[in-house]
Protein backbone atom coordinates (compact mmCIF):
# COMPACT_ATOMS: atom_id res chain seq x y z
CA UNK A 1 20.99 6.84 11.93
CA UNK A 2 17.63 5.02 11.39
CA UNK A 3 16.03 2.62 13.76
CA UNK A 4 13.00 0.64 13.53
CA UNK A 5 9.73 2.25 14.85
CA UNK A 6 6.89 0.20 14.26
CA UNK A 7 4.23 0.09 12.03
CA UNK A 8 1.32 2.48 10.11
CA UNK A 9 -1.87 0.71 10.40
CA UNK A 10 -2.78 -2.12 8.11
CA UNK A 11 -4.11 -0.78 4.29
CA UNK A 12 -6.40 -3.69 2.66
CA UNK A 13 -6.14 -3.13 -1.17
CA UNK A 14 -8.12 -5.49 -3.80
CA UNK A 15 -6.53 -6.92 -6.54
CA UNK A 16 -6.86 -9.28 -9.34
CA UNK A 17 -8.95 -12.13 -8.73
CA UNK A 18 -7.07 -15.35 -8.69
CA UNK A 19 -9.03 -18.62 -9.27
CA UNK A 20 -12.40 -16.79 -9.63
CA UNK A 21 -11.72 -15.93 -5.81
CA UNK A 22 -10.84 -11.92 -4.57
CA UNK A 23 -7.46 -11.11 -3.69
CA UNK A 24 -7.06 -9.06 -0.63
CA UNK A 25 -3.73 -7.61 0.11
CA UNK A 26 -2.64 -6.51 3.44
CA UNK A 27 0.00 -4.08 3.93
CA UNK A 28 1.64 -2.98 6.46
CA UNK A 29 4.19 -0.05 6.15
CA UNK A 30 7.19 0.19 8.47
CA UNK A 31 7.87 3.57 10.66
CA UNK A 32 11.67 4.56 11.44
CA UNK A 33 13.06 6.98 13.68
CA UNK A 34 15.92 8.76 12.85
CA UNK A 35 18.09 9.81 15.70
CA UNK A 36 19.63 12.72 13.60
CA UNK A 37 16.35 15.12 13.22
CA UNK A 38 14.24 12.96 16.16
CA UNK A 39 11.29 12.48 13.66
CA UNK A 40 9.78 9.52 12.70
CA UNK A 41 9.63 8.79 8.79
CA UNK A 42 8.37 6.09 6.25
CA UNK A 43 9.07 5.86 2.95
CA UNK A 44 6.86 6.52 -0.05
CA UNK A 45 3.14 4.93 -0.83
CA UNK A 46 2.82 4.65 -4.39
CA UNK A 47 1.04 0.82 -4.69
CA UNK A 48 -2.51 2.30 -4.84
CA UNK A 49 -4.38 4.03 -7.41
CA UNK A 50 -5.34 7.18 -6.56
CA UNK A 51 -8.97 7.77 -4.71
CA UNK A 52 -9.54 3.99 -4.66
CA UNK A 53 -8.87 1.03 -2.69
CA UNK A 54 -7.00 -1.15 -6.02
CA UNK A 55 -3.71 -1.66 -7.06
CA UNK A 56 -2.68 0.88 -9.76
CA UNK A 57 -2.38 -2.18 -12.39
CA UNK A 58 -5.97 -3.87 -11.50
CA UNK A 59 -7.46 -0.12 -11.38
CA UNK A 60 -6.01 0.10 -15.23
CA UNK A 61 -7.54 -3.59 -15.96
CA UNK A 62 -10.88 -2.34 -14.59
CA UNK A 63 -10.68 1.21 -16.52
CA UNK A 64 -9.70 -0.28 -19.64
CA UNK A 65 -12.55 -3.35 -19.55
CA UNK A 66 -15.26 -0.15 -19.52
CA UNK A 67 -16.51 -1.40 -15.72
């Protein structure tokens, strides 16, 4: 059985500009415990490029526009 746990600290990740402003996202991933092996887990990260601090679509925008 799973139970809340808290959270993994906050990951700030740029994305596409809106309005000519940046976009900041703030994540925040949620920690479970699970009462059958007594470890805590979370599940899987896959929202940011790797090595950098973008989403993997704006990473692919920037890539592609030769930046």
């Amino acid at each position: 059985m799973l139970e809340p746990n808290g959270f993994l600290d906050q990951a700030i990740i740029r994305d596409f500009p809106l309005r000519g402003k940046a976009c900041f996202l703030h994540l925040r991933r949620r920690k479970w415990h699970d009462h059958d092996t007594g470890q805590s887990v979370c599940g899987p990260w896959s929202t940011v490029a790797g090595g950098t601090r973008l989403t993997e679509e704006f990473g692919a925008f920037l890539k592609g526009s030769d930046r």
